[in-house]
N, C-alpha and C. Protein backbone atom coordinates (compact mmCIF):
# COMPACT_ATOMS: atom_id res chain seq x y z
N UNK A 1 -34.13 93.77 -70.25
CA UNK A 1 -34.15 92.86 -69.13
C UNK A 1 -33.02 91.83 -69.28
N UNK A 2 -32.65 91.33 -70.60
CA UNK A 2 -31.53 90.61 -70.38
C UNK A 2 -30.81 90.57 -70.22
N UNK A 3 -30.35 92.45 -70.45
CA UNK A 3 -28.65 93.08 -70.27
C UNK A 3 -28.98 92.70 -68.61
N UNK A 4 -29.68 92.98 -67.74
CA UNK A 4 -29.30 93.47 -66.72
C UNK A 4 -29.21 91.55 -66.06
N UNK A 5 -30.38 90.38 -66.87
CA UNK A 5 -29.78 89.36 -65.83
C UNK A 5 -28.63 89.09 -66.33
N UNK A 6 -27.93 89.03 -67.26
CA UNK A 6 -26.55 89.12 -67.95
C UNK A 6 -25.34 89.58 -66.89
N UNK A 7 -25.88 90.87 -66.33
CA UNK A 7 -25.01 91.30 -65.83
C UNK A 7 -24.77 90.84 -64.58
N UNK A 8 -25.67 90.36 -63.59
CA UNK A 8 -26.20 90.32 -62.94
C UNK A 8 -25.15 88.66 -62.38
N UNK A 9 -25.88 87.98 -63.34
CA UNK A 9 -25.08 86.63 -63.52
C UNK A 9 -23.53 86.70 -63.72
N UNK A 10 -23.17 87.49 -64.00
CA UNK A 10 -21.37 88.27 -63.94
C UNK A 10 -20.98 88.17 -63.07
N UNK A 11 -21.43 89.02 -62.22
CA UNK A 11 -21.81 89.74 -61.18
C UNK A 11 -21.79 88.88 -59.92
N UNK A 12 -22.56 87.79 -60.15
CA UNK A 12 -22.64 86.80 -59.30
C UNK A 12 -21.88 85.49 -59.36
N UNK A 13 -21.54 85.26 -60.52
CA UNK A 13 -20.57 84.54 -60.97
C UNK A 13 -19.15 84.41 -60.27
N UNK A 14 -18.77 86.10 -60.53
CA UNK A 14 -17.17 86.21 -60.63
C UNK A 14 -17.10 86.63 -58.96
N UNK A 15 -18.14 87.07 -58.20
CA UNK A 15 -17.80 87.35 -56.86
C UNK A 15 -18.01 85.72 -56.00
N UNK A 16 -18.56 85.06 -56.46
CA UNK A 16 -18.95 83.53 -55.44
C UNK A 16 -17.44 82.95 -56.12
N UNK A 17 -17.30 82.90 -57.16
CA UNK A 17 -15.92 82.57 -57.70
C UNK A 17 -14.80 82.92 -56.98
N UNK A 18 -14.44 84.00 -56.61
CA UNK A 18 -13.15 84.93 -55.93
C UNK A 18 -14.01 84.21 -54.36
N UNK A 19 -14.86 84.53 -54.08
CA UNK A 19 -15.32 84.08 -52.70
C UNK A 19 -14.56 82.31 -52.18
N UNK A 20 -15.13 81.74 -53.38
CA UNK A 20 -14.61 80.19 -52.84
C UNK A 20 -13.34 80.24 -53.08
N UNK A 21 -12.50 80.54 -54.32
CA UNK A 21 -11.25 80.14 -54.31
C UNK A 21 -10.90 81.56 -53.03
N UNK A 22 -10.88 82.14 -52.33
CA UNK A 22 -10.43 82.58 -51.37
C UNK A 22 -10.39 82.05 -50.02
N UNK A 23 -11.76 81.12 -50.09
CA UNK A 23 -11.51 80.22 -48.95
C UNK A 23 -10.71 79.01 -48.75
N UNK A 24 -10.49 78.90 -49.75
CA UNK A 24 -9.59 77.44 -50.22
C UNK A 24 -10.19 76.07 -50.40
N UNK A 25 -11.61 76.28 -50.90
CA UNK A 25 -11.95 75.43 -51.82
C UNK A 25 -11.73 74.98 -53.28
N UNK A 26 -12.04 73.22 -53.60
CA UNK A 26 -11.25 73.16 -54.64
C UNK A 26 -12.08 74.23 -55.71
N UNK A 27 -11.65 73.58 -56.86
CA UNK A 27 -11.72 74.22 -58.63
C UNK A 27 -13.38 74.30 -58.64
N UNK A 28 -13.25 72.29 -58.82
CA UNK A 28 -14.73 72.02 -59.14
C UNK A 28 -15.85 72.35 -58.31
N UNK A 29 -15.69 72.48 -56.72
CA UNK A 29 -16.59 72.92 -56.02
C UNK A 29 -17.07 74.54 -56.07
N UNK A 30 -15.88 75.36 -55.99
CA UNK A 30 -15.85 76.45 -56.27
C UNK A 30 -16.83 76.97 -57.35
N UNK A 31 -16.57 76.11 -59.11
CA UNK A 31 -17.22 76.48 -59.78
C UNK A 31 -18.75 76.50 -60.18
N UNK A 32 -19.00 75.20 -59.01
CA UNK A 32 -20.45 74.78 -58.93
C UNK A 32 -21.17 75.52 -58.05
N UNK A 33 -20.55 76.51 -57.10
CA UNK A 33 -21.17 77.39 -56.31
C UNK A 33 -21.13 78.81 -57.26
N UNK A 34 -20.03 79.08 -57.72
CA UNK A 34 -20.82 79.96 -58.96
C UNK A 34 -21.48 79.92 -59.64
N UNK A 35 -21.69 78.71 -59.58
CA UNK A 35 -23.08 78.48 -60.99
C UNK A 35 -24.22 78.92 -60.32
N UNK A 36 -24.23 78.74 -58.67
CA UNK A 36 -25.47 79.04 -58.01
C UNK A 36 -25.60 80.44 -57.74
N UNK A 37 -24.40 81.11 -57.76
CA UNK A 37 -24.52 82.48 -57.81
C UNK A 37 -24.29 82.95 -58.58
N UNK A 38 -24.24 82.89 -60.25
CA UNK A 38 -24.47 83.20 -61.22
C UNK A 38 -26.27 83.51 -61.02
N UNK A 39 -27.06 82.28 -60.91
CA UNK A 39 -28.53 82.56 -60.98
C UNK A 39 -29.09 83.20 -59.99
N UNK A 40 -28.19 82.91 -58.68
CA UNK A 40 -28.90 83.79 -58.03
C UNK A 40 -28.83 85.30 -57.73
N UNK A 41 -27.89 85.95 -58.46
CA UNK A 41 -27.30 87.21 -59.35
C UNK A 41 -27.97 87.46 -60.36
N UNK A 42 -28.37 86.78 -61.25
CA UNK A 42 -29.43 87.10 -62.27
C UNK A 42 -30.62 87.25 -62.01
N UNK A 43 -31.06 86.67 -61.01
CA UNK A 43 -32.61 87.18 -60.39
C UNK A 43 -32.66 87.98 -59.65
N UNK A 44 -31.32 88.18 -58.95
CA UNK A 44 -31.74 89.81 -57.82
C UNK A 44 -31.77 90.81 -58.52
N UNK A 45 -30.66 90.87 -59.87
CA UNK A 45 -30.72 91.95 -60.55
C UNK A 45 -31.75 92.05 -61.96
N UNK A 46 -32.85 91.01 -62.00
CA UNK A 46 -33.97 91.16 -62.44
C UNK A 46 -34.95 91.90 -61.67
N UNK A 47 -35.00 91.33 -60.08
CA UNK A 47 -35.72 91.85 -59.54
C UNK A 47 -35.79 93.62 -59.21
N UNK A 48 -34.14 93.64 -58.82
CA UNK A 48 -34.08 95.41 -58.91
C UNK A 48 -34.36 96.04 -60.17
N UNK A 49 -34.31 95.24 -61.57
CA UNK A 49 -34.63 96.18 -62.50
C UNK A 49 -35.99 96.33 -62.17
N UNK A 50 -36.74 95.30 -62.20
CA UNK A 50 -38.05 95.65 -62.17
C UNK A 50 -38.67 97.26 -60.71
N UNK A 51 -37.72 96.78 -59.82
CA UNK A 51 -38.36 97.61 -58.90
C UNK A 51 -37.87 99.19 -59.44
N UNK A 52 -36.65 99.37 -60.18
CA UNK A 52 -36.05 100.53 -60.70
C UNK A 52 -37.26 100.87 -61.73
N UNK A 53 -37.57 100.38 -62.66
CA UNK A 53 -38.58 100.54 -63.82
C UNK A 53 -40.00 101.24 -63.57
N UNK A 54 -40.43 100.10 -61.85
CA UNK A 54 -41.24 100.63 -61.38
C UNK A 54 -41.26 102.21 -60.23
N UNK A 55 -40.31 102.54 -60.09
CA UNK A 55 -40.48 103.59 -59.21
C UNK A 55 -39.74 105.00 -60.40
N UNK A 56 -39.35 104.40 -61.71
CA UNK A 56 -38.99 105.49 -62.94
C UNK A 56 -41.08 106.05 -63.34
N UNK A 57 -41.60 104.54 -63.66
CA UNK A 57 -42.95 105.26 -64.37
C UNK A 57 -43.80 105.97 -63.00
N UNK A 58 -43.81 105.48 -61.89
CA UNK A 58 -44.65 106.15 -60.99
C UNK A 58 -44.06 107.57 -60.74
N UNK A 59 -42.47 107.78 -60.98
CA UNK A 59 -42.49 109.46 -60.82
C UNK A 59 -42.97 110.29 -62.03
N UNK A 60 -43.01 109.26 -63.48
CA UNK A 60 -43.40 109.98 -64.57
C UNK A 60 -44.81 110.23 -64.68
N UNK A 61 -45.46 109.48 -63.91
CA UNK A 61 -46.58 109.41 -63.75
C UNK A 61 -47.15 110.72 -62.80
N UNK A 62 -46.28 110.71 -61.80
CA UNK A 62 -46.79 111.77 -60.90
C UNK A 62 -46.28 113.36 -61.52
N UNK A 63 -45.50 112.87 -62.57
CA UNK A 63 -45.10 114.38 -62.84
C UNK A 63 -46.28 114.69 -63.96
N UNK A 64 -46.59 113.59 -64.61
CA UNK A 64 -47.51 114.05 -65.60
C UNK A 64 -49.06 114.69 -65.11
N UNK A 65 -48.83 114.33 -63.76
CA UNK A 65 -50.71 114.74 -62.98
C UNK A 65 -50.15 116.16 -62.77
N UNK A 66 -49.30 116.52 -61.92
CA UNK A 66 -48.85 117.66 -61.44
C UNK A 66 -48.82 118.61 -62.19
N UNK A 67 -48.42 118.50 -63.77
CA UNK A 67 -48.47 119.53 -65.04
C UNK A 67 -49.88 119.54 -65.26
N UNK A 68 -50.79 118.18 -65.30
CA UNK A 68 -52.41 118.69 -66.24
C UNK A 68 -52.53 119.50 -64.51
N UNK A 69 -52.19 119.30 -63.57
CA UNK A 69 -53.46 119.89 -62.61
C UNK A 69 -52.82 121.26 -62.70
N UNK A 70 -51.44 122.01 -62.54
CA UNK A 70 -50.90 122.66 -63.28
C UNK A 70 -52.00 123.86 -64.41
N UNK A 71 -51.89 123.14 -65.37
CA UNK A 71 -52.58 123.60 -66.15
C UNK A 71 -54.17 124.03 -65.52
N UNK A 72 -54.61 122.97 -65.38
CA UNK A 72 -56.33 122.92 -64.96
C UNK A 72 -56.53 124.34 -64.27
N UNK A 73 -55.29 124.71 -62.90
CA UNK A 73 -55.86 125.86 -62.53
C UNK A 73 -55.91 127.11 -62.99
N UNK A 74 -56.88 128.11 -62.66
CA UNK A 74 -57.27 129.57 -63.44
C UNK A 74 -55.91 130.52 -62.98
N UNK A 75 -55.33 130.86 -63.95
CA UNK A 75 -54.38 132.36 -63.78
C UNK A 75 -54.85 133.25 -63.29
């Protein structure tokens, strides 16, 4: 989980960064809006891990019913 808010915060960092200094805002403002999209980059891409994590065990899950029922029936 931390690689991904890590990345996430990169992520969000270096694009609100290129975003303001492209608009032609100064240094310091610029950098204080990356700070806000640093975090708010680290929580979206918390949140997609979680939703990725969750839709990995529900297919493992469904694959594991599909083999016992699989099995269960008579040849």
């Amino acid at each position: 989980m931390k690689f991904f808010m890590l990345l996430g915060g990169f992520f969000g960092f270096a694009i609100t960064l290129a975003a303001s200094t492209m608009a032609g805002c100064d240094l310091w403002w610029a950098v204080f809006q990356s700070s806000l999209g640093c975090m708010v980059g680290a929580y979206l891409f918390r949140m997609f891990r979680k939703v990725v994590a969750a839709s990995v065990r529900e297919v493992a899950v469904q694959k594991a019913r599909s083999r016992v029922q699989e099995a269960a029936l008579p040849s």
